[in-house]
N, C-alpha and C. Protein backbone atom coordinates (compact mmCIF):
# COMPACT_ATOMS: atom_id res chain seq x y z
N UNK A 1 0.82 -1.20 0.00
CA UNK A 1 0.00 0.00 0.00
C UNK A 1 0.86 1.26 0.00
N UNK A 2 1.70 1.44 0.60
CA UNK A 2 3.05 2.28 1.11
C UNK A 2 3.49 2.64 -0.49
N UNK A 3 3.90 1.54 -0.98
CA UNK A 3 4.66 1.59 -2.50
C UNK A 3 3.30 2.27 -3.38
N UNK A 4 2.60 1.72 -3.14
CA UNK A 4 1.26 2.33 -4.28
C UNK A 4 1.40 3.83 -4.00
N UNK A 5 1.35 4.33 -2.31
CA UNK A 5 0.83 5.44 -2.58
C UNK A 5 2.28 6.72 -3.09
N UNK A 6 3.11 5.91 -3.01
CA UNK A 6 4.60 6.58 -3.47
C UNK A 6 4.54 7.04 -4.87
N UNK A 7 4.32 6.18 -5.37
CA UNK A 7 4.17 5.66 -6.95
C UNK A 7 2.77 6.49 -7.45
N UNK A 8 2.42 6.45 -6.81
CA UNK A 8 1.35 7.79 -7.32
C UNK A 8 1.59 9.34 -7.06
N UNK A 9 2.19 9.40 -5.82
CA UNK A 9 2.86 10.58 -5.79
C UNK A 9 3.99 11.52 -6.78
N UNK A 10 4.29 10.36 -7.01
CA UNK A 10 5.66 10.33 -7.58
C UNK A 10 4.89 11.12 -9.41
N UNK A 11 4.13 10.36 -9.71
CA UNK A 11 3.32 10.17 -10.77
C UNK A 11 2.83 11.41 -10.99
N UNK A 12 1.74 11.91 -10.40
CA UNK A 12 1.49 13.41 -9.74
C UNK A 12 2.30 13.90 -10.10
N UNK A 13 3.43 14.85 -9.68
CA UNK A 13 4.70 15.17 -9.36
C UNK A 13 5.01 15.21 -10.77
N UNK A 14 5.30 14.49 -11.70
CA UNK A 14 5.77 14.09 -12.66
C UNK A 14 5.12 14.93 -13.85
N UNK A 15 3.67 14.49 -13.98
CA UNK A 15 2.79 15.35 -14.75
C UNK A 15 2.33 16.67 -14.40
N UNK A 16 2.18 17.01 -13.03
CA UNK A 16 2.19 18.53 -13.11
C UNK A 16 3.46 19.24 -13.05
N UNK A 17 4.54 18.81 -12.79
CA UNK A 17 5.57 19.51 -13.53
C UNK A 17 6.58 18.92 -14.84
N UNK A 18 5.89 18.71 -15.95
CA UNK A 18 6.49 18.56 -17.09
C UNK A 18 8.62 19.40 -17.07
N UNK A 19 8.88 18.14 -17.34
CA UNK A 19 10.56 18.84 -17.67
C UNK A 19 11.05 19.59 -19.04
N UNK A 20 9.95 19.40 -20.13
CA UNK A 20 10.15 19.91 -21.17
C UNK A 20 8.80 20.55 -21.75
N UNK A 21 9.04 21.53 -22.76
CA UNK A 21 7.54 22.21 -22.94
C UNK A 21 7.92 22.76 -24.77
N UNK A 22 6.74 23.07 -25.22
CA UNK A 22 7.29 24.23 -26.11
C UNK A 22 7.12 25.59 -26.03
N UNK A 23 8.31 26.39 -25.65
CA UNK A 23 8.63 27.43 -25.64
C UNK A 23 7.44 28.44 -25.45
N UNK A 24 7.21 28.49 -26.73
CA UNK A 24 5.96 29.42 -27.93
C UNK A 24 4.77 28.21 -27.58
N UNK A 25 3.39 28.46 -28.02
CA UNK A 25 2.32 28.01 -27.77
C UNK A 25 2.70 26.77 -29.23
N UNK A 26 3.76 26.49 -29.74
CA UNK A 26 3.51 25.69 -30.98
C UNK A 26 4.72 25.93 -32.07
N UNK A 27 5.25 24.86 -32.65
CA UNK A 27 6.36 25.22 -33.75
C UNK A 27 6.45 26.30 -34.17
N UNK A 28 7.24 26.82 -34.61
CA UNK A 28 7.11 28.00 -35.22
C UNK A 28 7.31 27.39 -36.61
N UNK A 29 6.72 28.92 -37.75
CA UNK A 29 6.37 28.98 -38.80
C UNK A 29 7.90 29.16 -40.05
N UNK A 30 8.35 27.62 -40.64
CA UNK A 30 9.13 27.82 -41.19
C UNK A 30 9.35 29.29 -42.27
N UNK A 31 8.62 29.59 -42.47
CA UNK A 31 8.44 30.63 -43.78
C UNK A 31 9.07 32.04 -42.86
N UNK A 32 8.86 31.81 -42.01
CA UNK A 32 8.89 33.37 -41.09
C UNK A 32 10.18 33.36 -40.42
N UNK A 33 11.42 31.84 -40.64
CA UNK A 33 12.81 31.98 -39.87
C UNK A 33 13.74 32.44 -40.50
N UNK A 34 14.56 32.98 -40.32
CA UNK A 34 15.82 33.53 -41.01
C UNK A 34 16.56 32.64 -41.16
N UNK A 35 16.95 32.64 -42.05
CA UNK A 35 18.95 31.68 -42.28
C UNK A 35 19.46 31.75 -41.60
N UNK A 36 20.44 30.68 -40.92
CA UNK A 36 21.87 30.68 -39.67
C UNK A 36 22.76 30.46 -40.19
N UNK A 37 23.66 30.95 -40.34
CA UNK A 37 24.79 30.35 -40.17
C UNK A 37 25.54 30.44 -38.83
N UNK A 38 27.10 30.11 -38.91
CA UNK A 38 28.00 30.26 -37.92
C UNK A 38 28.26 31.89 -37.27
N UNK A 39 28.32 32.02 -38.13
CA UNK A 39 28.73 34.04 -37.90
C UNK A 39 27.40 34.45 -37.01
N UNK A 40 26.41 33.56 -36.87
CA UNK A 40 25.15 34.54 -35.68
C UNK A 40 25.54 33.92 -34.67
N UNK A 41 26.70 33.15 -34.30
CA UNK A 41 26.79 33.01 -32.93
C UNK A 41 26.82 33.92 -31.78
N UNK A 42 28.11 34.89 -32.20
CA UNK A 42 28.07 36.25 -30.92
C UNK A 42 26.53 36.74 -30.85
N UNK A 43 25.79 36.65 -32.10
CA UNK A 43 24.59 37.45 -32.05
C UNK A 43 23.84 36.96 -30.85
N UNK A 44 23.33 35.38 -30.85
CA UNK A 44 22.57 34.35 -30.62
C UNK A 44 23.04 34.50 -28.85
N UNK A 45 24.05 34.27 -28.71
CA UNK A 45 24.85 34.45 -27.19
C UNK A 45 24.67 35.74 -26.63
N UNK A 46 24.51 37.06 -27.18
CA UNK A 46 23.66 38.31 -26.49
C UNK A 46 21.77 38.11 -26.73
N UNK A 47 21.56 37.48 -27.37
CA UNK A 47 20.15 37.36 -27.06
C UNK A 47 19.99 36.83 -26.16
N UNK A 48 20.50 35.75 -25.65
CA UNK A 48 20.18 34.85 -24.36
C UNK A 48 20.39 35.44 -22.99
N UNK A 49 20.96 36.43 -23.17
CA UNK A 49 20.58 37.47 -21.77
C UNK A 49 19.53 37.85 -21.67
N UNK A 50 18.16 37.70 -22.74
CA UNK A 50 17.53 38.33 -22.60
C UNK A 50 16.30 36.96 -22.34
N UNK A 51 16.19 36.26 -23.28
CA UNK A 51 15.81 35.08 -23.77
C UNK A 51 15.86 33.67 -22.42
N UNK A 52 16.71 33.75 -21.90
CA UNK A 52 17.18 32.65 -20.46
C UNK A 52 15.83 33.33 -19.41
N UNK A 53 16.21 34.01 -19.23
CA UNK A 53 15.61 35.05 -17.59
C UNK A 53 14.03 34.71 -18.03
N UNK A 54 13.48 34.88 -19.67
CA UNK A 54 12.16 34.53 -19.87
C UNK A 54 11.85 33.30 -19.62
N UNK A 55 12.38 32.51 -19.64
CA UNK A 55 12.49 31.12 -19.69
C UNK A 55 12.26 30.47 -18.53
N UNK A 56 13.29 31.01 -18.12
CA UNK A 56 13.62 30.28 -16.64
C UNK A 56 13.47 31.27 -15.38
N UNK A 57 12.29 31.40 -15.10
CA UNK A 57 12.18 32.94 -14.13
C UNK A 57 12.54 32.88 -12.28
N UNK A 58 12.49 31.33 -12.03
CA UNK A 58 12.78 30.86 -10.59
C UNK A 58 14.06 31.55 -11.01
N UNK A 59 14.67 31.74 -9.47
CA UNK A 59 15.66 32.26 -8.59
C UNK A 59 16.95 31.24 -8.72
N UNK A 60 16.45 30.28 -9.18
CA UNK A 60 17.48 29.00 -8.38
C UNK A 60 18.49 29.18 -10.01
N UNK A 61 17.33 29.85 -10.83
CA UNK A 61 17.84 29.94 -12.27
C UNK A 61 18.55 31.12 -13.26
N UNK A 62 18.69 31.82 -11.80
CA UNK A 62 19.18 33.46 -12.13
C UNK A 62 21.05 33.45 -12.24
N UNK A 63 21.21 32.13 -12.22
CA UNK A 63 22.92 32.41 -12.55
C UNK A 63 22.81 31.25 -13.61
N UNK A 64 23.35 31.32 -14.64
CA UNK A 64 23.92 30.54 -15.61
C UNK A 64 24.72 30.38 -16.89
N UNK A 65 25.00 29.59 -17.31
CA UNK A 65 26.20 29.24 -18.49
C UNK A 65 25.92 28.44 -19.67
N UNK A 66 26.43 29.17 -20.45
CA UNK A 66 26.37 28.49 -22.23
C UNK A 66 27.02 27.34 -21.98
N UNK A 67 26.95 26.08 -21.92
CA UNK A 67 27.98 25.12 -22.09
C UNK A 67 28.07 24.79 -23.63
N UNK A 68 27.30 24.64 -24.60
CA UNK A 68 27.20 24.72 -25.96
C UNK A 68 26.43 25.54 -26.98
N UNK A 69 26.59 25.57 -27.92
CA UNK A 69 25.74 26.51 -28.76
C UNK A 69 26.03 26.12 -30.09
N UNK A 70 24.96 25.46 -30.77
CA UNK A 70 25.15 24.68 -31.77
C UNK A 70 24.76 24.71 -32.94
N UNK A 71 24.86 24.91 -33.96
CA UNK A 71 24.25 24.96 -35.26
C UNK A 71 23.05 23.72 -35.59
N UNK A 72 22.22 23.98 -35.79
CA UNK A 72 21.56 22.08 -36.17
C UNK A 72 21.59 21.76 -37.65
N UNK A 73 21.73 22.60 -38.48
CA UNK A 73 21.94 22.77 -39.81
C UNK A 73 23.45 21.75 -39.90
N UNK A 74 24.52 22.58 -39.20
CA UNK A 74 25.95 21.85 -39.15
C UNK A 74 26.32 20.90 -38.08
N UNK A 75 25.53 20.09 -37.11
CA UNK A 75 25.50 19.47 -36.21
C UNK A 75 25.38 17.79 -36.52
N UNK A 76 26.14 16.97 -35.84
CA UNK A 76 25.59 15.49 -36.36
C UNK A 76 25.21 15.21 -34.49
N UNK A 77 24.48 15.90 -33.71
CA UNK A 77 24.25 15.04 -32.44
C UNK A 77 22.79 14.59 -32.23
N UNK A 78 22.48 14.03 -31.60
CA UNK A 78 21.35 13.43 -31.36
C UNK A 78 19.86 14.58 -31.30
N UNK A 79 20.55 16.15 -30.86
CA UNK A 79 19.55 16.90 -31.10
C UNK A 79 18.97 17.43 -32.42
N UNK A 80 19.53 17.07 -33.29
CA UNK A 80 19.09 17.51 -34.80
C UNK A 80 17.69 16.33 -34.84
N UNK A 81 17.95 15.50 -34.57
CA UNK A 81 16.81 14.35 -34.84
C UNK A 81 15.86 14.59 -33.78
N UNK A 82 15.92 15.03 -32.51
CA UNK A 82 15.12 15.19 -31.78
C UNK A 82 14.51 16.81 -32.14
N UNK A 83 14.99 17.62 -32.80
CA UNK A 83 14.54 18.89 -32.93
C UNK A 83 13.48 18.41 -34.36
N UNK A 84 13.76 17.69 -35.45
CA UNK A 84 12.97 17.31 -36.49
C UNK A 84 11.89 16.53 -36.20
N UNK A 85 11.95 15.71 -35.19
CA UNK A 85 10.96 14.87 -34.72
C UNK A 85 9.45 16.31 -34.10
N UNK A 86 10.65 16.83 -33.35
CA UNK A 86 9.10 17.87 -33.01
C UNK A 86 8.47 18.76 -34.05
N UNK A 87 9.69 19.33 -34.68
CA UNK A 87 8.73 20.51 -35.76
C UNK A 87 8.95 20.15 -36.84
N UNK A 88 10.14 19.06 -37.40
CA UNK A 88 10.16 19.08 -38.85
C UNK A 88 11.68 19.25 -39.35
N UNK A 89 11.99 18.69 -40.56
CA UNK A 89 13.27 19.48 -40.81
C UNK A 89 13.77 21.04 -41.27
N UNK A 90 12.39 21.13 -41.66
CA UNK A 90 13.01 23.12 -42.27
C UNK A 90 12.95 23.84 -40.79
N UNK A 91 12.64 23.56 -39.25
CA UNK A 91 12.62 24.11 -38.65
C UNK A 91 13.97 23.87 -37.61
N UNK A 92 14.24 22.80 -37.84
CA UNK A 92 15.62 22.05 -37.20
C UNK A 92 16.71 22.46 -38.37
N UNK A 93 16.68 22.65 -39.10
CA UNK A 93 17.48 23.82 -40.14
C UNK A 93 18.08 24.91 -39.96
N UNK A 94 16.79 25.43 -39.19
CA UNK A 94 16.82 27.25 -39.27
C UNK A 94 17.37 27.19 -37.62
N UNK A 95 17.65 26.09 -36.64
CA UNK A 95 17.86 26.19 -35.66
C UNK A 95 18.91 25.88 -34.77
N UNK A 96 18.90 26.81 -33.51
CA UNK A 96 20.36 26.33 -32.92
C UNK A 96 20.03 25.07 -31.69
N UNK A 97 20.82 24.37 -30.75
CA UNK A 97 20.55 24.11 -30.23
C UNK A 97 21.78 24.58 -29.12
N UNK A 98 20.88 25.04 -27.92
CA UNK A 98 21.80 25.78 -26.83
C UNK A 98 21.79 24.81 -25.66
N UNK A 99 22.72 24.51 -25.01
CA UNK A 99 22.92 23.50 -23.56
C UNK A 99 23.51 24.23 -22.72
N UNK A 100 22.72 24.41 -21.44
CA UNK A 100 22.54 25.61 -20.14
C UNK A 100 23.53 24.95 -19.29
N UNK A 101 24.03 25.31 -18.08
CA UNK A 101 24.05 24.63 -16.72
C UNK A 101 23.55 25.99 -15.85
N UNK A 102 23.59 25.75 -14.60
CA UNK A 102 22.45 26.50 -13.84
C UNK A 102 23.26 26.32 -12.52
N UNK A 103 24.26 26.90 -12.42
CA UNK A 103 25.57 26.68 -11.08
C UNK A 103 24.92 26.70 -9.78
N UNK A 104 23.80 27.43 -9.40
CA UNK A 104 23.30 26.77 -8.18
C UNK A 104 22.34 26.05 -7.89
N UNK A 105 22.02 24.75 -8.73
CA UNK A 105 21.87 23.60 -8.77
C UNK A 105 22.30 22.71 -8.79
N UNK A 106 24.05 22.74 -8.91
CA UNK A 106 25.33 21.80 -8.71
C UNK A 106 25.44 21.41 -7.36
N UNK A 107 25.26 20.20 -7.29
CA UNK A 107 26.21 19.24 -7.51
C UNK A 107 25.29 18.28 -7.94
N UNK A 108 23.88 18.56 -8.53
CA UNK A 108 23.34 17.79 -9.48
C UNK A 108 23.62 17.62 -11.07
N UNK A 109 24.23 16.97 -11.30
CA UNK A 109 24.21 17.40 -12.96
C UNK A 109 22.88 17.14 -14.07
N UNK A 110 21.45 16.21 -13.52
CA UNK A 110 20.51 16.37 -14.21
C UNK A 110 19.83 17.39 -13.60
N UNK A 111 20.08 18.66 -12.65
CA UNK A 111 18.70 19.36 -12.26
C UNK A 111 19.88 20.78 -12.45
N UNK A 112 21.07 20.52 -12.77
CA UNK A 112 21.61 21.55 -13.08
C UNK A 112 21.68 21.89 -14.74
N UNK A 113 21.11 21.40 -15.72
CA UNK A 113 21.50 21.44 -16.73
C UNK A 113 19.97 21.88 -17.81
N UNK A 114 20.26 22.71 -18.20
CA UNK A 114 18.95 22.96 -19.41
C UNK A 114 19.48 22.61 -20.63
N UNK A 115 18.25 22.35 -21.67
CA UNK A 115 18.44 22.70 -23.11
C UNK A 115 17.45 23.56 -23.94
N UNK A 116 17.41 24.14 -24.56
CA UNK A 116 16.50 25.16 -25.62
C UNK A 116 16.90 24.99 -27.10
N UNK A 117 16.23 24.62 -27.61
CA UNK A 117 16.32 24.97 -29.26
C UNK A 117 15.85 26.79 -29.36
N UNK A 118 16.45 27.23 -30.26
CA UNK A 118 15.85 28.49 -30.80
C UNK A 118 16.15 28.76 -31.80
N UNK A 119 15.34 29.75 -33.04
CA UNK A 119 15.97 30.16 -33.76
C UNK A 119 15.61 31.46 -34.80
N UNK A 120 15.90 32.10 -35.57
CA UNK A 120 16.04 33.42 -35.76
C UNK A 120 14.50 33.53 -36.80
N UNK A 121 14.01 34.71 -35.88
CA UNK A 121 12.18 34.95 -36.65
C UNK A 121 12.88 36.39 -37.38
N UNK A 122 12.29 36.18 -38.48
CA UNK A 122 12.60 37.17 -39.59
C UNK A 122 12.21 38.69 -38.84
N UNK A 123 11.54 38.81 -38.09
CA UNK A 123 10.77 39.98 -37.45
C UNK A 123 10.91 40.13 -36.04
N UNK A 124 10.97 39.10 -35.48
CA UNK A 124 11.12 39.21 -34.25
C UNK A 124 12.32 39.04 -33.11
N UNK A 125 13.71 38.34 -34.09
CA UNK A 125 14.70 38.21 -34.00
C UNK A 125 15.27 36.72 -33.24
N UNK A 126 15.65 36.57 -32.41
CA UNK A 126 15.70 35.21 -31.86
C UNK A 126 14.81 35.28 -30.87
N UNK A 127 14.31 33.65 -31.34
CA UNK A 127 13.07 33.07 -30.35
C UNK A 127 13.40 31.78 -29.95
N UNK A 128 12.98 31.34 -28.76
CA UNK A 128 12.99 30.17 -28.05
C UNK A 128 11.74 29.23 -28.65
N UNK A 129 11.73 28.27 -29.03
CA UNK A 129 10.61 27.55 -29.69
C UNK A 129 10.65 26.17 -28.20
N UNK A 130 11.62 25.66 -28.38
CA UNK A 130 11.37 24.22 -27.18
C UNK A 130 12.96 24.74 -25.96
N UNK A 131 12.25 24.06 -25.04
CA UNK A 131 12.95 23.58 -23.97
C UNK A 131 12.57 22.51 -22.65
N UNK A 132 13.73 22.08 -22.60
CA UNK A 132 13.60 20.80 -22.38
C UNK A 132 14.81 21.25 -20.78
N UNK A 133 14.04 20.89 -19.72
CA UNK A 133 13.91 21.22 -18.05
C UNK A 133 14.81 22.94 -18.52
């Protein structure tokens, strides 16, 4: 009985706080992303001062670090396929994929670590589409 009611707790717990979401209410609209290349990196890395803090608005999440910043266009890692699986390939194209850590959440390394896809809206400039914790 003990284990049941754990296991439901646990369960609970689980579904009302989802570790990953999309960003935006929904993929964004291939037609409306800009081209990436390599050269928008410095760009892409001053947006995220702005872009993180929206994201991640708890306290515990107010210090953090680029550990990667990735092209998915020029990328062979496992997030290109997981970014196409959600929106598609012209949107995993147009996109980067960024990997967080979150220093005062260390000495966990799964509750210290984010990821975000984002990528450049013709109008609106860089946007966060998914993230994942």
């Amino acid at each position: 009985m003990v284990y049941f009611l754990i296991l439901s707790f646990v369960s609970i717990l689980f579904y009302a706080y989802p570790t990953h979401s999309y960003a935006g209410e929904q993929c964004p609209n291939a037609s409306e992303l800009a081209p990436v290349s390599s050269a928008d990196k410095p760009e892409l890395l001053h947006a995220l001062k702005t872009i993180i803090p929206s994201l991640y608005p708890e306290k515990e999440y107010s210090e953090w670090e680029v550990e990667k910043a990735l092209m998915l266009a020029e990328s062979k890692t496992p997030y290109v396929q997981m970014a196409e699986s959600l929106c598609g390939k012209p949107i995993a194209q147009h996109s980067w994929v960024v990997k967080l850590r979150f220093p005062k959440l260390l000495p966990s390394a799964s509750l210290s670590e984010g990821v975000i896809f984002v990528a450049k809206h013709q109008e609106k400039g860089w946007i966060a589409w998914y993230k994942y914790k």
